[in-house]
ModelCIF file with pLDDT and N, C-alpha, C, O atoms, coordinates in Angstrom:
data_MODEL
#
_entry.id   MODEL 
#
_entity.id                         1 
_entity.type                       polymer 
_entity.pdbx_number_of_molecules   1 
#
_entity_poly.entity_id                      1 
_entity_poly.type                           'polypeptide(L)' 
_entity_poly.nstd_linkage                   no 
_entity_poly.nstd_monomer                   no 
_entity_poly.pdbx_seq_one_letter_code       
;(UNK)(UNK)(UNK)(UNK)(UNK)(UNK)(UNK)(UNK)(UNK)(UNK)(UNK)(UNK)(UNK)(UNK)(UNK)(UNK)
(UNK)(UNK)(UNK)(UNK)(UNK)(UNK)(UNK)(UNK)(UNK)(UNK)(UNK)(UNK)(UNK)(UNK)(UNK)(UNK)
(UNK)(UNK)(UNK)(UNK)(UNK)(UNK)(UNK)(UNK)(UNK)(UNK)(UNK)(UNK)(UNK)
;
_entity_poly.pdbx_seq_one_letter_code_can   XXXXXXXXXXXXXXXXXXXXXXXXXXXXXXXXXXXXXXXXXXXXX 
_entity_poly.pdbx_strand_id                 A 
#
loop_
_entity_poly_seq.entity_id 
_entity_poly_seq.num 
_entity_poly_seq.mon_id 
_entity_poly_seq.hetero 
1 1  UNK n 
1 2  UNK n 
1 3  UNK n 
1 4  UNK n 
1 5  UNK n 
1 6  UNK n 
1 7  UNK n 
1 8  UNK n 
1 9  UNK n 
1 10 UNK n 
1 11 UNK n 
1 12 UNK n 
1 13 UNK n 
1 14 UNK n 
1 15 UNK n 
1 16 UNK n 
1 17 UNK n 
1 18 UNK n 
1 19 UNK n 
1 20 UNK n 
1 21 UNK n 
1 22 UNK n 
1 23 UNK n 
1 24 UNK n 
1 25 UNK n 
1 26 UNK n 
1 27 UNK n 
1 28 UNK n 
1 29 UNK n 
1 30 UNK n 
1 31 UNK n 
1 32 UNK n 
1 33 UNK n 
1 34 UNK n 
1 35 UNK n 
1 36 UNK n 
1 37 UNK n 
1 38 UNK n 
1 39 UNK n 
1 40 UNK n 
1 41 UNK n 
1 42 UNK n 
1 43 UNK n 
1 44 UNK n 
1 45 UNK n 
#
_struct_asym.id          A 
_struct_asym.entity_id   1 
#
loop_
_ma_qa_metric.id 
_ma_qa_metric.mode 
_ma_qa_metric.name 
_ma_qa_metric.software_group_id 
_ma_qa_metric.type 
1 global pLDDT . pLDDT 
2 local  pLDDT . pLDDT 
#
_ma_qa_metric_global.metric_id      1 
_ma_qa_metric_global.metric_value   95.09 
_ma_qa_metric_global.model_id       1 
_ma_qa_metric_global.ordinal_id     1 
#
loop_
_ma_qa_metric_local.label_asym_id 
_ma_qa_metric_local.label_comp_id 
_ma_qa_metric_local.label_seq_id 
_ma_qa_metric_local.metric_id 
_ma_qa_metric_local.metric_value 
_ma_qa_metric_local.model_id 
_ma_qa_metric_local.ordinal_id 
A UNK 1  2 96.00 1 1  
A UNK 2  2 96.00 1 2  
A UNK 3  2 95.00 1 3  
A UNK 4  2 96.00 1 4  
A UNK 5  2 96.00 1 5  
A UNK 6  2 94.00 1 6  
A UNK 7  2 94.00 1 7  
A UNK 8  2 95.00 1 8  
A UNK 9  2 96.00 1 9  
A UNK 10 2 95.00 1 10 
A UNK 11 2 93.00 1 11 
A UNK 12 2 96.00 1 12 
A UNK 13 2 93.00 1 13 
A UNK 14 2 95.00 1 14 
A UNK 15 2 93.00 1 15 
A UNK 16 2 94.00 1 16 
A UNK 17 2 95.00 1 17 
A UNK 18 2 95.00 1 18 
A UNK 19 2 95.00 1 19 
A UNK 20 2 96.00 1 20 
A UNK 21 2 96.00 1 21 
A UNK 22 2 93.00 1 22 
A UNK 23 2 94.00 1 23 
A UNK 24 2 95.00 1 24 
A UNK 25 2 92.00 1 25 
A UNK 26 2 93.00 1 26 
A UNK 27 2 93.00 1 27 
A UNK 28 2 92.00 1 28 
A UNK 29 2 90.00 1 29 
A UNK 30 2 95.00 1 30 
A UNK 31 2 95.00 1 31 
A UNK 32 2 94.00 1 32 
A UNK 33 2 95.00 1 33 
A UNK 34 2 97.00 1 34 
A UNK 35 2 96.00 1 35 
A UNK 36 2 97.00 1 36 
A UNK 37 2 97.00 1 37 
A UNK 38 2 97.00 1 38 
A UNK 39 2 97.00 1 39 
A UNK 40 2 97.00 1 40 
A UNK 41 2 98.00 1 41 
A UNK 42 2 97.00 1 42 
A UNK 43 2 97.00 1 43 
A UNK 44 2 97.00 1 44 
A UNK 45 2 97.00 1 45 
#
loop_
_atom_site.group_PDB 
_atom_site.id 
_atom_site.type_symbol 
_atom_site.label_atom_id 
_atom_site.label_alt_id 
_atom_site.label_comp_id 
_atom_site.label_asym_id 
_atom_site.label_entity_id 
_atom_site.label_seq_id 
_atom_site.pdbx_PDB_ins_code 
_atom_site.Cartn_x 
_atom_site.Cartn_y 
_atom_site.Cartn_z 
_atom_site.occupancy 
_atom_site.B_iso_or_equiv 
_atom_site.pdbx_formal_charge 
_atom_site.auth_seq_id 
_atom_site.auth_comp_id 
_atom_site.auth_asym_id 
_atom_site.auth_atom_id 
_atom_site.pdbx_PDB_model_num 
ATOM 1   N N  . UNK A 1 1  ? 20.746 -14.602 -19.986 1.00 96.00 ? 1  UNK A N  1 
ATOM 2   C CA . UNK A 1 1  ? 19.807 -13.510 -19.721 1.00 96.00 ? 1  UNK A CA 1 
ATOM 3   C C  . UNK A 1 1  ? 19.692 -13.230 -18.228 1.00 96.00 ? 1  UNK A C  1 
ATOM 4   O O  . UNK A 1 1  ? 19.818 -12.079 -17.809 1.00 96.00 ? 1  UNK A O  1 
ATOM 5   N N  . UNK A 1 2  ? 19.440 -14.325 -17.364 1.00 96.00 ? 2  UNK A N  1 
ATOM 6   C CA . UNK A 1 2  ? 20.116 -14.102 -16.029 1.00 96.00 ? 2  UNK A CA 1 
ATOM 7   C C  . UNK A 1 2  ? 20.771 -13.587 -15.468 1.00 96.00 ? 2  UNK A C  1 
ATOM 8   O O  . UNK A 1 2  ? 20.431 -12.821 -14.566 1.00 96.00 ? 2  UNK A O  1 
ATOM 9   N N  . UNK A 1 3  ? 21.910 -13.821 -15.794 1.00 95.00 ? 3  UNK A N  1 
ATOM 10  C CA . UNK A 1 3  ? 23.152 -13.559 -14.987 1.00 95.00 ? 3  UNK A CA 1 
ATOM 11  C C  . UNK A 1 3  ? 23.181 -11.833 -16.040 1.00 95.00 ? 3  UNK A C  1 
ATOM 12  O O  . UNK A 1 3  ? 23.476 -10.890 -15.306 1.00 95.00 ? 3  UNK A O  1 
ATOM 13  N N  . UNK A 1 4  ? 22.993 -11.531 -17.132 1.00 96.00 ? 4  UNK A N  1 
ATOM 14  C CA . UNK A 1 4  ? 22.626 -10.164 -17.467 1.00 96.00 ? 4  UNK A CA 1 
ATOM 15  C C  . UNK A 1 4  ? 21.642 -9.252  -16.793 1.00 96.00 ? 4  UNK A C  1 
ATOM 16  O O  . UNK A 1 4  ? 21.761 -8.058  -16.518 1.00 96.00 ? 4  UNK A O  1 
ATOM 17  N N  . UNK A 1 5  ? 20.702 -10.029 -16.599 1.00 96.00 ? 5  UNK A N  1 
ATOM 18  C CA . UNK A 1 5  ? 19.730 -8.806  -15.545 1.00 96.00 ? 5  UNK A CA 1 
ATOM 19  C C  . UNK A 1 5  ? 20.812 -8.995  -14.347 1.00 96.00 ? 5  UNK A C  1 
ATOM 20  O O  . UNK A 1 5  ? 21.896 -8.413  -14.401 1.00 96.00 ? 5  UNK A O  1 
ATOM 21  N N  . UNK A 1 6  ? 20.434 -9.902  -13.185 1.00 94.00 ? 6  UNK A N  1 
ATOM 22  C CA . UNK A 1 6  ? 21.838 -9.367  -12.251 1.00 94.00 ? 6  UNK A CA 1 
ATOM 23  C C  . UNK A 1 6  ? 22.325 -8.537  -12.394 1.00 94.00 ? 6  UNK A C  1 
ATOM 24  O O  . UNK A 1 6  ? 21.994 -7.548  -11.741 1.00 94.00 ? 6  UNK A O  1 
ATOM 25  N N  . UNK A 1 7  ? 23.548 -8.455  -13.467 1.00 94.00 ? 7  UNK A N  1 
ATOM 26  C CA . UNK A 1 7  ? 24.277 -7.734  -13.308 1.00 94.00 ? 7  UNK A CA 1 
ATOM 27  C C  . UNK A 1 7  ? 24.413 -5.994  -13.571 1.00 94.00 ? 7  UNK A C  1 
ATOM 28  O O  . UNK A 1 7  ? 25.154 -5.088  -13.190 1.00 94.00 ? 7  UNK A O  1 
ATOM 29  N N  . UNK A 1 8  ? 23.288 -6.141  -14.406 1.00 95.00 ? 8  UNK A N  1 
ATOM 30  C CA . UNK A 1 8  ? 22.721 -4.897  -14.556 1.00 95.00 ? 8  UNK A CA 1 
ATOM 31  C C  . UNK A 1 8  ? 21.498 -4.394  -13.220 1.00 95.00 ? 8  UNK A C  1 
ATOM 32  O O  . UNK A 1 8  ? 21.379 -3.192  -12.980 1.00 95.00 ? 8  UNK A O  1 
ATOM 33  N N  . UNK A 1 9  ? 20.925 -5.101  -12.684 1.00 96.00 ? 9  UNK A N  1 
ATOM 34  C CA . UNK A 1 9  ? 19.949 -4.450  -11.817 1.00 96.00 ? 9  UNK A CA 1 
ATOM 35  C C  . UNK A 1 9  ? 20.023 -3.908  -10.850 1.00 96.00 ? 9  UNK A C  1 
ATOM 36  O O  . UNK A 1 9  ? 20.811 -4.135  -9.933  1.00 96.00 ? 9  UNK A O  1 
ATOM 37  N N  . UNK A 1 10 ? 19.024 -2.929  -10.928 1.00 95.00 ? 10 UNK A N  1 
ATOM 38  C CA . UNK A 1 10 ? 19.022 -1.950  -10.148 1.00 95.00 ? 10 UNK A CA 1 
ATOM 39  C C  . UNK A 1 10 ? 18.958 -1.757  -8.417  1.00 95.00 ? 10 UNK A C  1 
ATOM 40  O O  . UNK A 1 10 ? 19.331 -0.896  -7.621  1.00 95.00 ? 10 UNK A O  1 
ATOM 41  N N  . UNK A 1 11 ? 18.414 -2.792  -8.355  1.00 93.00 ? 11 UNK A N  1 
ATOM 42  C CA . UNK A 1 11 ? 17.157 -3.472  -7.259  1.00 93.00 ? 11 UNK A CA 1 
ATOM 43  C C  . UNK A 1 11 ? 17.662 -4.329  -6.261  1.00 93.00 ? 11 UNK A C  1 
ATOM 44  O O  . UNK A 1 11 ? 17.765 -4.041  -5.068  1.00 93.00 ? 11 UNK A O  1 
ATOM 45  N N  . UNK A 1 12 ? 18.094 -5.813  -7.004  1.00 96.00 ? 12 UNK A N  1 
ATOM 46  C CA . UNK A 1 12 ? 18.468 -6.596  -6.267  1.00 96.00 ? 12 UNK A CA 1 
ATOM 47  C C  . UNK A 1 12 ? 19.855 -6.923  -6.605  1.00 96.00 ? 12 UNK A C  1 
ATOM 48  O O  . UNK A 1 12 ? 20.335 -7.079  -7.728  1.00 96.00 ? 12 UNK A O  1 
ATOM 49  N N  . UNK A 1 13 ? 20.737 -7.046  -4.842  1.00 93.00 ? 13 UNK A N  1 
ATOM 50  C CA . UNK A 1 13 ? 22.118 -7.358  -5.053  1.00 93.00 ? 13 UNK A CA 1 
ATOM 51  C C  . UNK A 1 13 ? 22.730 -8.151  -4.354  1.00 93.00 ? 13 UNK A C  1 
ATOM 52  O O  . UNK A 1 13 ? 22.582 -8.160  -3.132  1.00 93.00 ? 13 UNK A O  1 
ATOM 53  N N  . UNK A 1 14 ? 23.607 -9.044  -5.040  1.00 95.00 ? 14 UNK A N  1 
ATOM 54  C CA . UNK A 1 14 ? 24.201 -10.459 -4.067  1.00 95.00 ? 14 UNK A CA 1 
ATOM 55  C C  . UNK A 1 14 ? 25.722 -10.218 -3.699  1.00 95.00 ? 14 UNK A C  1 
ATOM 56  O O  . UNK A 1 14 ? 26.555 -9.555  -4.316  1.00 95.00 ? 14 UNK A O  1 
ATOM 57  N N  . UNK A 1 15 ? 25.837 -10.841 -2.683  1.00 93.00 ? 15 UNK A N  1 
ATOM 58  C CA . UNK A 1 15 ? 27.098 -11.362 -2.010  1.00 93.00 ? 15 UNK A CA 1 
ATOM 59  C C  . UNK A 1 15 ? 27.633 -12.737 -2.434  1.00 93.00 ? 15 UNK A C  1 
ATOM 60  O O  . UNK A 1 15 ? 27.055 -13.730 -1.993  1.00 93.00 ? 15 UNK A O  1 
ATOM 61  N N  . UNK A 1 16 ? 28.528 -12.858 -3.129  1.00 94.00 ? 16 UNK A N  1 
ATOM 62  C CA . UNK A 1 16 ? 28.764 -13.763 -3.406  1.00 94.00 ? 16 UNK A CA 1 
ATOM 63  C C  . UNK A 1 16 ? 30.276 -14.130 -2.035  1.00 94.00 ? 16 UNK A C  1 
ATOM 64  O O  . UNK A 1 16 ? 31.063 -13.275 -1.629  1.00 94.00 ? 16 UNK A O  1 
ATOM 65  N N  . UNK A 1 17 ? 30.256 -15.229 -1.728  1.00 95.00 ? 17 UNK A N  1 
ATOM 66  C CA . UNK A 1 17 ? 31.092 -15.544 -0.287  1.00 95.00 ? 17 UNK A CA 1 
ATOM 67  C C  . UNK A 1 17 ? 31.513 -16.879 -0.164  1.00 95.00 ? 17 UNK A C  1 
ATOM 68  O O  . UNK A 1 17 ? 30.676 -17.710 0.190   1.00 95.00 ? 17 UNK A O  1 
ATOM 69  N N  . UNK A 1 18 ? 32.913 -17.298 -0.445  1.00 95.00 ? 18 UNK A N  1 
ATOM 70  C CA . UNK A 1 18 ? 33.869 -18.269 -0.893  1.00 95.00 ? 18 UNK A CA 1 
ATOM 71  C C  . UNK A 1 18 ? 33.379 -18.986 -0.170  1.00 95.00 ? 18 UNK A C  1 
ATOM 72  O O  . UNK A 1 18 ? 32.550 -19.811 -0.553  1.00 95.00 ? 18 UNK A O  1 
ATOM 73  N N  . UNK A 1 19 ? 33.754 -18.867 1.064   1.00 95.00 ? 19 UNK A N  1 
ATOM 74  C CA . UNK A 1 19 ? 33.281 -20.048 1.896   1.00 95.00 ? 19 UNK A CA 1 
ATOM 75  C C  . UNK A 1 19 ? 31.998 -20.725 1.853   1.00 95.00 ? 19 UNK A C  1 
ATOM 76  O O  . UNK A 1 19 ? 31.957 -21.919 2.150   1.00 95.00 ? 19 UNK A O  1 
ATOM 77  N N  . UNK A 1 20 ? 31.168 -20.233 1.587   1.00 96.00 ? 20 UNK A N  1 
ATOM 78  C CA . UNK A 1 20 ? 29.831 -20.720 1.044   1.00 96.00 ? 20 UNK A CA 1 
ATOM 79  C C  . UNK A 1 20 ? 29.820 -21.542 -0.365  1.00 96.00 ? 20 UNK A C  1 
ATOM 80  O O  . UNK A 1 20 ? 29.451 -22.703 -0.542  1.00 96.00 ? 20 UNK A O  1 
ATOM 81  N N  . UNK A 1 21 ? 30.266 -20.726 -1.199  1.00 96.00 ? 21 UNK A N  1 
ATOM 82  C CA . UNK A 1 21 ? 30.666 -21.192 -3.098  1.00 96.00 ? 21 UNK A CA 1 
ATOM 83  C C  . UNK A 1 21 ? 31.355 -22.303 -3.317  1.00 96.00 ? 21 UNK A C  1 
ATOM 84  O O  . UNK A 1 21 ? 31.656 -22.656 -4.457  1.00 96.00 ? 21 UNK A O  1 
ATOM 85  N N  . UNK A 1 22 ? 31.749 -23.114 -2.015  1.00 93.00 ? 22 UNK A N  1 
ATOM 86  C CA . UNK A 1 22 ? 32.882 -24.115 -2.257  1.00 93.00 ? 22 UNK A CA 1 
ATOM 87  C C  . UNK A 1 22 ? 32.263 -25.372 -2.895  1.00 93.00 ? 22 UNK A C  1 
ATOM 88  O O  . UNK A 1 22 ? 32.985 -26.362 -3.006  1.00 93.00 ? 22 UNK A O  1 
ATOM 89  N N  . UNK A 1 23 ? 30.993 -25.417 -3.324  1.00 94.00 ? 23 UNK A N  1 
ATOM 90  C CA . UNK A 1 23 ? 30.050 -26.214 -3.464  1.00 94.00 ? 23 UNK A CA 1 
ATOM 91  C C  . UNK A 1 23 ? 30.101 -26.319 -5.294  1.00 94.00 ? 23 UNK A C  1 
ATOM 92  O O  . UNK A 1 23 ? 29.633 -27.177 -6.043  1.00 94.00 ? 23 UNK A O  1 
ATOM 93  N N  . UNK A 1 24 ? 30.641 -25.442 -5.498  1.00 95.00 ? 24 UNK A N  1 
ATOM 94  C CA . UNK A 1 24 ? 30.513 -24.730 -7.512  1.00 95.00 ? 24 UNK A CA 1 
ATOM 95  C C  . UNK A 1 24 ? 31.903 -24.999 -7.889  1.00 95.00 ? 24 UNK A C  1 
ATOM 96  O O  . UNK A 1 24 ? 32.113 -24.507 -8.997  1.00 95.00 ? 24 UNK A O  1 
ATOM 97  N N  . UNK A 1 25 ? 32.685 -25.443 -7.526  1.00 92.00 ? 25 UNK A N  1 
ATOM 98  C CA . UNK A 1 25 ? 34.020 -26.087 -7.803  1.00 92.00 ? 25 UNK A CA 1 
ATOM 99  C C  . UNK A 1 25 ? 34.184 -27.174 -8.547  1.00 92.00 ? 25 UNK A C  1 
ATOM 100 O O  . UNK A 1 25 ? 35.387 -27.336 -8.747  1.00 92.00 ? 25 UNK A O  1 
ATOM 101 N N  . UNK A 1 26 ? 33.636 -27.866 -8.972  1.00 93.00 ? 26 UNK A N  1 
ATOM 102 C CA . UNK A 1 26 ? 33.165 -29.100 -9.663  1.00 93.00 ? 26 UNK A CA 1 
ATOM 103 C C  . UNK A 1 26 ? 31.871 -29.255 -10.392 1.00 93.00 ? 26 UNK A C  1 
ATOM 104 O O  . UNK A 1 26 ? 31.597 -30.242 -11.076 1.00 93.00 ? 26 UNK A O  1 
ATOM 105 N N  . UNK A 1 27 ? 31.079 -28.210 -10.205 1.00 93.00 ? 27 UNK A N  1 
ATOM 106 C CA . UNK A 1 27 ? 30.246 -28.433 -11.073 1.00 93.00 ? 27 UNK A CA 1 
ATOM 107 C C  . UNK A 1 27 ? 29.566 -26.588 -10.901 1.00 93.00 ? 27 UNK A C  1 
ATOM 108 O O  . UNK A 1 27 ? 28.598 -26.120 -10.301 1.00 93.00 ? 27 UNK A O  1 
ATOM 109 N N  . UNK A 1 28 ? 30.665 -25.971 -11.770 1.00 92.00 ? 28 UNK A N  1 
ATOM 110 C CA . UNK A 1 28 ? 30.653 -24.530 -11.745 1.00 92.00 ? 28 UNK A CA 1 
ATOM 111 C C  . UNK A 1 28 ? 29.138 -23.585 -12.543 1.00 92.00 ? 28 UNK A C  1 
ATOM 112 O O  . UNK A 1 28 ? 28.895 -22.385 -12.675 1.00 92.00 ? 28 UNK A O  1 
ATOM 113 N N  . UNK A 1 29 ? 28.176 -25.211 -13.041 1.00 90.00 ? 29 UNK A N  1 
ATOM 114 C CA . UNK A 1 29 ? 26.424 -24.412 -13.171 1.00 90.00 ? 29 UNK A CA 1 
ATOM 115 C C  . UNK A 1 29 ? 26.140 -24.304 -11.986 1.00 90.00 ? 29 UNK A C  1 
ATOM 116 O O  . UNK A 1 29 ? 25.052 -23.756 -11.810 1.00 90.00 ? 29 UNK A O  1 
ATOM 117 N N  . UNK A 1 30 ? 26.707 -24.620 -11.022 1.00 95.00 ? 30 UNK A N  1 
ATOM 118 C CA . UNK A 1 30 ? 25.582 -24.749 -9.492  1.00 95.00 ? 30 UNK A CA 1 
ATOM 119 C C  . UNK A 1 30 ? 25.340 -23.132 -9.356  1.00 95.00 ? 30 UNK A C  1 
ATOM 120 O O  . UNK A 1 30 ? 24.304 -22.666 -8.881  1.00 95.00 ? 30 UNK A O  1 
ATOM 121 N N  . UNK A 1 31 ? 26.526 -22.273 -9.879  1.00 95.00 ? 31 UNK A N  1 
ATOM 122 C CA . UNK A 1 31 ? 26.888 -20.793 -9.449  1.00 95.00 ? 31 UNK A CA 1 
ATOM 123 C C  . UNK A 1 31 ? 25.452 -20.327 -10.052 1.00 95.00 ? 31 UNK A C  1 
ATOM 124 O O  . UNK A 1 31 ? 24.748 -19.788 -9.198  1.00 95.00 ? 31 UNK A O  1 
ATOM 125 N N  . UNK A 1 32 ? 24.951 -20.409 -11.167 1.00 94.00 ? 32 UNK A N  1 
ATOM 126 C CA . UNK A 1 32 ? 23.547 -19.921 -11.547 1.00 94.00 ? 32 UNK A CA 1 
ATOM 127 C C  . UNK A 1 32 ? 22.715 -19.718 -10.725 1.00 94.00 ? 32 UNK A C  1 
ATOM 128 O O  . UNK A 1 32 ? 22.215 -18.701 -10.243 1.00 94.00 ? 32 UNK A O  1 
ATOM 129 N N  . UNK A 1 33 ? 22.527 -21.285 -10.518 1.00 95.00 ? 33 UNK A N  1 
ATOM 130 C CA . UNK A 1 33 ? 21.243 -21.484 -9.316  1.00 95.00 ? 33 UNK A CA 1 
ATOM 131 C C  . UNK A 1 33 ? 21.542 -21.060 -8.141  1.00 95.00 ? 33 UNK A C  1 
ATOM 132 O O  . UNK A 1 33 ? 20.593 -20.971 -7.362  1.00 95.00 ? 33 UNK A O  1 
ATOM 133 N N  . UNK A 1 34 ? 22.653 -20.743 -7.731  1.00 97.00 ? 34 UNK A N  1 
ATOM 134 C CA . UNK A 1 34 ? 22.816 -20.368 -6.196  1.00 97.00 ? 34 UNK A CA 1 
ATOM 135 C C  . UNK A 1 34 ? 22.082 -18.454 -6.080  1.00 97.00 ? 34 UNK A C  1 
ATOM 136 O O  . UNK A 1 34 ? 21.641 -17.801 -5.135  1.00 97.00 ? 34 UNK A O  1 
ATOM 137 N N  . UNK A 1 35 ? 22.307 -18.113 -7.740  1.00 96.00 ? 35 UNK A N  1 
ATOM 138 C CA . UNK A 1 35 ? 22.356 -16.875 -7.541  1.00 96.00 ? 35 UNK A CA 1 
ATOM 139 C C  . UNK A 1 35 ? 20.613 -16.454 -7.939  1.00 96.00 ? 35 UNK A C  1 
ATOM 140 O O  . UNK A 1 35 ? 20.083 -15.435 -7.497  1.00 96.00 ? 35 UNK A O  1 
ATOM 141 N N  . UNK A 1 36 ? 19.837 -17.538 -8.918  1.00 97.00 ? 36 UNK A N  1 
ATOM 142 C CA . UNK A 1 36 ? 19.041 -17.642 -9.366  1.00 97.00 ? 36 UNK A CA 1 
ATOM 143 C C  . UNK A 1 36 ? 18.070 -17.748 -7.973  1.00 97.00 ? 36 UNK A C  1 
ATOM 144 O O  . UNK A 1 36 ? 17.135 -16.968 -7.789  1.00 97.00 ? 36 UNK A O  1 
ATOM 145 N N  . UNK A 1 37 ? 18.375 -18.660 -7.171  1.00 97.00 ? 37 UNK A N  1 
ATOM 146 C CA . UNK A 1 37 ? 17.950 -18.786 -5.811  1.00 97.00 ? 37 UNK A CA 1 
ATOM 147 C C  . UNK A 1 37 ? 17.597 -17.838 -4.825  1.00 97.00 ? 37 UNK A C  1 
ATOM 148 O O  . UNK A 1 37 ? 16.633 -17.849 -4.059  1.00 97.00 ? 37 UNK A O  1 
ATOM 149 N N  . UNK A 1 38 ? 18.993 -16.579 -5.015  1.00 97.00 ? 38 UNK A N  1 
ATOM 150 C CA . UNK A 1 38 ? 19.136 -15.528 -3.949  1.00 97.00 ? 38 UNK A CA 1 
ATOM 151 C C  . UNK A 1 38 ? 18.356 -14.446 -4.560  1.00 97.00 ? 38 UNK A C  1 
ATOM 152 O O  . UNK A 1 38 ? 17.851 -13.518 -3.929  1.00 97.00 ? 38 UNK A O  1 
ATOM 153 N N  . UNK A 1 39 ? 18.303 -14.590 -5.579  1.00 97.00 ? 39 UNK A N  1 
ATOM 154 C CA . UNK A 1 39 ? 17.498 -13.233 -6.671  1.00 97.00 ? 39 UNK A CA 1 
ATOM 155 C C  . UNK A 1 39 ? 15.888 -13.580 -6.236  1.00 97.00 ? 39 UNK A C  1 
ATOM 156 O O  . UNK A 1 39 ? 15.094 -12.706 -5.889  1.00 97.00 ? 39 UNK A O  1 
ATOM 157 N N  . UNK A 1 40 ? 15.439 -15.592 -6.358  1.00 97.00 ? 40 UNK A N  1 
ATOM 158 C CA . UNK A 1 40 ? 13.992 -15.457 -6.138  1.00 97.00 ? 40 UNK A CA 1 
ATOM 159 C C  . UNK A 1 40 ? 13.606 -15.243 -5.038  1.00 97.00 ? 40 UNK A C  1 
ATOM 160 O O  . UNK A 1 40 ? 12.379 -15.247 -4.943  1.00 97.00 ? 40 UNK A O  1 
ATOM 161 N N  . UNK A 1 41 ? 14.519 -14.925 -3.541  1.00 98.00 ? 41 UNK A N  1 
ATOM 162 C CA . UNK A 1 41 ? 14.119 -14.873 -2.245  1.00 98.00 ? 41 UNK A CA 1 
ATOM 163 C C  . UNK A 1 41 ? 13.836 -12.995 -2.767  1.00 98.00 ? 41 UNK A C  1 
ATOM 164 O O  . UNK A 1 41 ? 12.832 -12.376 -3.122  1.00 98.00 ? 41 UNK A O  1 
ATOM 165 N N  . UNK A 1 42 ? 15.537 -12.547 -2.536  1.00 97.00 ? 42 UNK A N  1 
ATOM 166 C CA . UNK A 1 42 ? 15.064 -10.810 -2.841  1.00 97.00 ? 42 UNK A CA 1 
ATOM 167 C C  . UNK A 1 42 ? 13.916 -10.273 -3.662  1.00 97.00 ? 42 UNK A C  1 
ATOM 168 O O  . UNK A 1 42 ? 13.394 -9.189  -3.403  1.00 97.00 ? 42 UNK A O  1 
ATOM 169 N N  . UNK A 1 43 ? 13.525 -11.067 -4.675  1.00 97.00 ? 43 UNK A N  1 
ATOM 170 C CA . UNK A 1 43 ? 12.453 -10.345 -5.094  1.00 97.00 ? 43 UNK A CA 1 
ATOM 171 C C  . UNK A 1 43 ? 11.318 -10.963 -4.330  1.00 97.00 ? 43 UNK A C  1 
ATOM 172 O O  . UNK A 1 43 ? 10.350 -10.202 -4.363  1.00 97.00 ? 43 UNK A O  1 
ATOM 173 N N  . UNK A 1 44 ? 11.151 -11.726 -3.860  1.00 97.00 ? 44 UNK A N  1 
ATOM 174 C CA . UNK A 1 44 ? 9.702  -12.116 -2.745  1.00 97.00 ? 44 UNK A CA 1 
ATOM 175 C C  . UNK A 1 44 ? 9.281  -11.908 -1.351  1.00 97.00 ? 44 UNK A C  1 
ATOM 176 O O  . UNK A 1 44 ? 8.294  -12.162 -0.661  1.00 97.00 ? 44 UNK A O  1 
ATOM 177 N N  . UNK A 1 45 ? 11.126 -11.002 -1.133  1.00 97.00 ? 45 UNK A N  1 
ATOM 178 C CA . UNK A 1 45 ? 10.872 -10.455 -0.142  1.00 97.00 ? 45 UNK A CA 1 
ATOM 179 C C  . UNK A 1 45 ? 11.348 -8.776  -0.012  1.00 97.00 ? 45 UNK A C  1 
ATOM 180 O O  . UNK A 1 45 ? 11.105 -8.144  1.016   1.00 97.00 ? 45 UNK A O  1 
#
């Protein structure tokens, strides 16, 4: 349901950036929370 709003919304939008992501390579749920993370800053700010 997450990663569905994302990708549908209107509002808020991420950069996703390899060099940063190198962290989700081994344990490829981290990608949720990284994005789950960037969504709860944009919407609080």
């Amino acid at each position: 349901l997450l990663v569905a709003w994302l990708t549908n919304s209107p509002t808020v939008t991420l950069e996703l950036n390899a060099n940063v992501l190198t962290f989700t390579n081994k344990n490829s749920e981290l990608l949720v929370f990284f994005m789950a993370g960037w969504t709860k800053y944009a919407l609080e700010n």
